[in-house]
Each structure stands twice: as C-alpha cells, then as structure tokens.
C-alpha atoms as a PDB file:
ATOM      1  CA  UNK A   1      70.365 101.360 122.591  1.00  0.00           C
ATOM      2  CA  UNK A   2      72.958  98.968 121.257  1.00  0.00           C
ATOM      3  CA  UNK A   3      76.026  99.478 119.906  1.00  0.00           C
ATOM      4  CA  UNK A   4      75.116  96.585 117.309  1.00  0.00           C
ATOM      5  CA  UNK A   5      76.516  97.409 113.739  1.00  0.00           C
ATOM      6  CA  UNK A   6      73.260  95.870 111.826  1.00  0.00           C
ATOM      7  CA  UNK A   7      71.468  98.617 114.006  1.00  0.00           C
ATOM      8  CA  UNK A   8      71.040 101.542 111.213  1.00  0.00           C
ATOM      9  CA  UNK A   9      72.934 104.470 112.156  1.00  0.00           C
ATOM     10  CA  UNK A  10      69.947 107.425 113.728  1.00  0.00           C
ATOM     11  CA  UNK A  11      72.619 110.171 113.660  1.00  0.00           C
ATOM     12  CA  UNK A  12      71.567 112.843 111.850  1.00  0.00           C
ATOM     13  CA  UNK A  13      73.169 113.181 107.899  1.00  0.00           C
ATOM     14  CA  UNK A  14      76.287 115.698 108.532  1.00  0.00           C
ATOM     15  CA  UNK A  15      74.949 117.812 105.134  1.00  0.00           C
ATOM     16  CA  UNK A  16      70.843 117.881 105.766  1.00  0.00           C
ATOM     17  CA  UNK A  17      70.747 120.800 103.385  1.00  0.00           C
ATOM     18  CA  UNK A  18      72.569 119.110 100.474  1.00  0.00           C
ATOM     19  CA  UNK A  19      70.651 115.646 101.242  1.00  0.00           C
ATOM     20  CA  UNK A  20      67.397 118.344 100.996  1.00  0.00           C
ATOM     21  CA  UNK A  21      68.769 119.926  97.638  1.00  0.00           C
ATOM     22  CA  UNK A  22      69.531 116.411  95.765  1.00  0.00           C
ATOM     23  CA  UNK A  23      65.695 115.538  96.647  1.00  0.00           C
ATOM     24  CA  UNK A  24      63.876 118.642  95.439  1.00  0.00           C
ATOM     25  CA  UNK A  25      66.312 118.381  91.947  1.00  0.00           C
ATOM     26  CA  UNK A  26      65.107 115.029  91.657  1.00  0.00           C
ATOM     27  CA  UNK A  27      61.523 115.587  92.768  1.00  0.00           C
ATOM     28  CA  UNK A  28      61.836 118.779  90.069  1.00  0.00           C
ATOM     29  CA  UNK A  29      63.467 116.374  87.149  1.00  0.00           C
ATOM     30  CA  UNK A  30      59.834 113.943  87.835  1.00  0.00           C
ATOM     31  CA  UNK A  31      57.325 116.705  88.308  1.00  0.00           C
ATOM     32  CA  UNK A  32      58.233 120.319  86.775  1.00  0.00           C
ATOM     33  CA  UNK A  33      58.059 119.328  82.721  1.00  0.00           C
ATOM     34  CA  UNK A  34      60.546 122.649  82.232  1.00  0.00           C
ATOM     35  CA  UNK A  35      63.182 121.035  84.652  1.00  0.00           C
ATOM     36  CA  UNK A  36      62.407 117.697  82.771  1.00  0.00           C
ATOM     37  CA  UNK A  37      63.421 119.100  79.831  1.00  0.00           C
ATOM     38  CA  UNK A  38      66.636 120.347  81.019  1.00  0.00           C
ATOM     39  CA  UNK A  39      70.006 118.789  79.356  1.00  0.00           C
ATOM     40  CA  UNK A  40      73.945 119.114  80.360  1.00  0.00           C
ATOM     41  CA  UNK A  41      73.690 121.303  76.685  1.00  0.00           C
ATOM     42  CA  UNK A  42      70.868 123.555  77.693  1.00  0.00           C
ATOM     43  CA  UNK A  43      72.138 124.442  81.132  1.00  0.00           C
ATOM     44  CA  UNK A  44      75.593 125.739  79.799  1.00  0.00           C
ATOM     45  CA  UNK A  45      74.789 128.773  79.750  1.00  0.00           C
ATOM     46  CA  UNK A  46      73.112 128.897  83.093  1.00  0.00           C
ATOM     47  CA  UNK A  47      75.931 127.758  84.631  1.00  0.00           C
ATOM     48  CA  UNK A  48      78.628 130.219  82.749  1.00  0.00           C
ATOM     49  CA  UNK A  49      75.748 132.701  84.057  1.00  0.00           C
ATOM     50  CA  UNK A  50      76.010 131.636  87.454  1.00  0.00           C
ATOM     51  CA  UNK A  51      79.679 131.398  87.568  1.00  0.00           C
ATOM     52  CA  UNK A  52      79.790 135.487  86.757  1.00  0.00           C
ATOM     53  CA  UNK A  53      76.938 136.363  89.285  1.00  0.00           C
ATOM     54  CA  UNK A  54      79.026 134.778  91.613  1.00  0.00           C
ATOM     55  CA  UNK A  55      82.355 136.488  90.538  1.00  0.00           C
ATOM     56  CA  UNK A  56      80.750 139.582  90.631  1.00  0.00           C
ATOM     57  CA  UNK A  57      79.788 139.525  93.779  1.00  0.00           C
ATOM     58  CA  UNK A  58      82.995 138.712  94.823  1.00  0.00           C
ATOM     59  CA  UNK A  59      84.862 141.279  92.851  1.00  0.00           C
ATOM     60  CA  UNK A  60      82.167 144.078  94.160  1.00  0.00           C
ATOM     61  CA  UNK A  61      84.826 144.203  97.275  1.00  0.00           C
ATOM     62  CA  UNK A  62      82.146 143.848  99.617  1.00  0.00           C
ATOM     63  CA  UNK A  63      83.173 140.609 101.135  1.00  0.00           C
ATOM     64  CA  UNK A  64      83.047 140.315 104.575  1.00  0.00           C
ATOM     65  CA  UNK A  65      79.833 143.055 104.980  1.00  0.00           C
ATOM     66  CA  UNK A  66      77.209 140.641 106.240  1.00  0.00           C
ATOM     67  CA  UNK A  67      74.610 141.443 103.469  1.00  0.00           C
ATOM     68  CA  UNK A  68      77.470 140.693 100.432  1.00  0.00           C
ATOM     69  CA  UNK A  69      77.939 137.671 102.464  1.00  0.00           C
ATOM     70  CA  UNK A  70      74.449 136.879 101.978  1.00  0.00           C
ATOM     71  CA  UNK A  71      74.745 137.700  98.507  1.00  0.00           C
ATOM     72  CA  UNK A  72      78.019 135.780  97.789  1.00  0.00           C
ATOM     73  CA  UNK A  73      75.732 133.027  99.674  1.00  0.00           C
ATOM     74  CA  UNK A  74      73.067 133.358  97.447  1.00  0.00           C
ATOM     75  CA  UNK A  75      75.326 132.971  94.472  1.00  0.00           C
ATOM     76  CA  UNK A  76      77.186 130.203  95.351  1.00  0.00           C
ATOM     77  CA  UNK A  77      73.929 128.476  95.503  1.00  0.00           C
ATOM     78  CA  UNK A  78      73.223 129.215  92.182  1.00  0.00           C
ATOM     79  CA  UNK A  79      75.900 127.619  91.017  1.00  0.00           C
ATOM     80  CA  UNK A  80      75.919 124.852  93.181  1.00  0.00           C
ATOM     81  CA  UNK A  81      72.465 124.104  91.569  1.00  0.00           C
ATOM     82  CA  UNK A  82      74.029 123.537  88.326  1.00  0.00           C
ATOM     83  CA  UNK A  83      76.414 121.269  89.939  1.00  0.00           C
ATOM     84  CA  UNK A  84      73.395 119.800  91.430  1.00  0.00           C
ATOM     85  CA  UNK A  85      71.439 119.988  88.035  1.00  0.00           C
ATOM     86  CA  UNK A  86      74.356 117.840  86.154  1.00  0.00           C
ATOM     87  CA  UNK A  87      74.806 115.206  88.627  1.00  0.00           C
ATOM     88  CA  UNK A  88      71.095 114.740  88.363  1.00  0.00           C
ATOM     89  CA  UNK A  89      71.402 114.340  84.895  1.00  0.00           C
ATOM     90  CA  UNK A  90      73.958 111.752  84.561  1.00  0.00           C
ATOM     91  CA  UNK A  91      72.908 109.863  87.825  1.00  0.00           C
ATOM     92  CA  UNK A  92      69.570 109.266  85.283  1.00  0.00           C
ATOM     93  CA  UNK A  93      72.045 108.228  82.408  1.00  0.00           C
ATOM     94  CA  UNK A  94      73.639 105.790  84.771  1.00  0.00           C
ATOM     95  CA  UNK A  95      76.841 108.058  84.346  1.00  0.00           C
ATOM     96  CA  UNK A  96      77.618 109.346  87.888  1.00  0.00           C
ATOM     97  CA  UNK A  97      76.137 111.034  90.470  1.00  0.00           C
ATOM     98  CA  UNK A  98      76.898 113.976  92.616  1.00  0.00           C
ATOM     99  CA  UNK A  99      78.516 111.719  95.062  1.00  0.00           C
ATOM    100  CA  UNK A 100      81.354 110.807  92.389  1.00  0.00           C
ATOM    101  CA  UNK A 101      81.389 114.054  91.427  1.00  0.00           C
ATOM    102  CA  UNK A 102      82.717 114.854  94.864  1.00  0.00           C
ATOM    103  CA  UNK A 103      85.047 111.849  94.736  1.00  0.00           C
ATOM    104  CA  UNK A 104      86.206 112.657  91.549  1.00  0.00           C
ATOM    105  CA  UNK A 105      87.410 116.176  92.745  1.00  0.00           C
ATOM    106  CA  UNK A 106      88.905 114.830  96.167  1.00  0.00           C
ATOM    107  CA  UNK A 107      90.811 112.967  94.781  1.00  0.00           C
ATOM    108  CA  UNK A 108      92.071 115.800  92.301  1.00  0.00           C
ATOM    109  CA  UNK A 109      92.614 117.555  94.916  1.00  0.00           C
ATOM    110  CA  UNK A 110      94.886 115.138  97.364  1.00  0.00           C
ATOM    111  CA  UNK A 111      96.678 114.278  93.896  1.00  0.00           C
ATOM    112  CA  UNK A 112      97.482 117.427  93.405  1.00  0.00           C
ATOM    113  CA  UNK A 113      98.455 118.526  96.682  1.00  0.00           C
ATOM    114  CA  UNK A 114     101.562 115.948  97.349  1.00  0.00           C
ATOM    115  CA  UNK A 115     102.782 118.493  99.979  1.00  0.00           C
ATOM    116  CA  UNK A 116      99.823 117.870 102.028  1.00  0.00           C
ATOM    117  CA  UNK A 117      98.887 114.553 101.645  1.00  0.00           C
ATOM    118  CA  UNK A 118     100.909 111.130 100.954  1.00  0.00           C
ATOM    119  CA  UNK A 119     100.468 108.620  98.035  1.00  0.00           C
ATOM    120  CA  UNK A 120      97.979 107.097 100.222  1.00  0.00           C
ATOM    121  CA  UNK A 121      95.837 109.817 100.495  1.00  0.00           C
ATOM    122  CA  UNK A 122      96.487 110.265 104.030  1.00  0.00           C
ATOM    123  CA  UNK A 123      97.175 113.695 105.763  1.00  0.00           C
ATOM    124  CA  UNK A 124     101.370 113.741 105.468  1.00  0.00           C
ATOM    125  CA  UNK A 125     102.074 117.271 105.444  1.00  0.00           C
ATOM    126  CA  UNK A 126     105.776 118.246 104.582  1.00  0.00           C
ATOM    127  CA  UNK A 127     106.523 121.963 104.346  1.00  0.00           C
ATOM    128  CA  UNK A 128     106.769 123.273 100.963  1.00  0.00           C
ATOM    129  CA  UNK A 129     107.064 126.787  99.959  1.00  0.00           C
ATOM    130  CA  UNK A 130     104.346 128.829  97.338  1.00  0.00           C
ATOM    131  CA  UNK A 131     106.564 127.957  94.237  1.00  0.00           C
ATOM    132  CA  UNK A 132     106.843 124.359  95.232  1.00  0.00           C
ATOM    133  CA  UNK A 133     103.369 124.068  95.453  1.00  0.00           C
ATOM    134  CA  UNK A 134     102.519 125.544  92.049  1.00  0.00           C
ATOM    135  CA  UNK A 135     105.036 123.641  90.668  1.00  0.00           C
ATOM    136  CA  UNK A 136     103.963 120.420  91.690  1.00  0.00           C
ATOM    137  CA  UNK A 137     100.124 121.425  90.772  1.00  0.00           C
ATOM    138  CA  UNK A 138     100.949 122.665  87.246  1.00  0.00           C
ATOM    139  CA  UNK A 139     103.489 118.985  86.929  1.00  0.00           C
ATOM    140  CA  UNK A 140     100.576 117.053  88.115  1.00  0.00           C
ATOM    141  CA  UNK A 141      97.760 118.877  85.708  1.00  0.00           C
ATOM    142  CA  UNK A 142     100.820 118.053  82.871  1.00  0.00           C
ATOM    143  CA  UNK A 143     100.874 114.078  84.132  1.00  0.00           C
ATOM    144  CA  UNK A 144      96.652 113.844  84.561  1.00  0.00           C
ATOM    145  CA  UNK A 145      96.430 115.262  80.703  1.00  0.00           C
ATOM    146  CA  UNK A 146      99.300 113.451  79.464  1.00  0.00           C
ATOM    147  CA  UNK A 147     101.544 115.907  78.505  1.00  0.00           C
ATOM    148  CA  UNK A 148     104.625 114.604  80.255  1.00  0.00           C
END
C-alpha cells in the first residue's frame, strides 16, 4: 500500500459506536414517524429525565460495583441520546451538528482552563492551585456572558 495522501484513509473510525449511534438517529428521524415527530421542545423533558436517571445512579453510592457501572453506563447513554437527538435536529435545520457541538464545548473547555492550556489552545500546563482554577473558570464564564 502507498503512503499516497489522495489514498482514503482504511483505518478504522477511532469512535465506531458513536459513528453507529449518529446513523440509527438519523435512520430513526427518516423511518420511525414518532422519532420524526420529535422537536428540541418535545424532548426537554426527556432529557431533564435522563439527566436525573443518571444522577441517581450516581448518588445510589454504588459506583465502582460492576453492575452500577453498567447502570451508570446505561444512563449515560440515555442522555447521550438526547445529545444525539438535538444535534440531529439542528444538523436538519442547517444549524449544527453533533460535530460542532463537540467543538463548541472543546473549546469551552480549553478557554476555560488557561492553567492547562495556552491562548493557542495548545497543552501549556502551569501549576495552579484549586482556588486559582475556580477563579479563573467563574472570570471566564463572567467574560463569555458579558458580565465583565
């Protein structure tokens, strides 16, 4: 085999299961008229549903038995499907899809870490104690909703 870029790349996807999930949602938005149906309005209360299963579960204080890690599993997946559900939704409005929803978030998350990673975005770790850190989170929430 060559190492030719124009050659497409046979490696297999480093996610399988979330390349899987985005094709059933879609496949479910086409041919299950229920799931069709669905809006971002209608699955609000699915998700805040979802959310408390999961918290639950967590809370129980079984964490770290095998079958509550199952469970916790299960869960998450539930609300990962309303993650999946909403990106679905606005990738058919033109609006995003779950792909910017994960770019959106990273780079929350690298803006609001400055003790981890630089301005560029690259890994730049400086040491930076527990009150530093939710200082500079809570100043950088302030700055992304304009309140400074």
């Amino acid at each position: 085999m060559s190492d030719r870029e124009d050659l497409p790349d046979r490696r297999p996807h480093p996610l399988p299961h979330m390349v899987r999930l985005e094709q059933v949602i879609a496949e479910l938005r086409e041919h299950c008229s229920w799931t069709a149906g669905l809006t971002h309005e209608a699955l609000t209360r699915y998700m805040l549903e979802e959310a408390r299963e999961a918290v639950d579960e967590i809370e129980s204080g079984a964490v770290g038995d095998p079958a509550a890690d199952d469970r916790l599993r299960v869960e998450l997946g539930d609300v990962l499907l309303q993650v999946v559900l909403h990106a679905q939704l606005g990738a058919e409005r033109g609006a995003f899809d779950l792909d910017g929803v994960a770019e959106a978030i990273t780079a929350k998350l690298i803006r609001r870490n400055p003790h981890v990673y630089g301005p560029d975005g690259r890994l730049a770790p400086r040491p930076a104690s527990d009150a530093e850190i939710e200082a500079n989170w809570a100043r950088v929430k302030r700055q992304e909703k304009g309140q400074l």
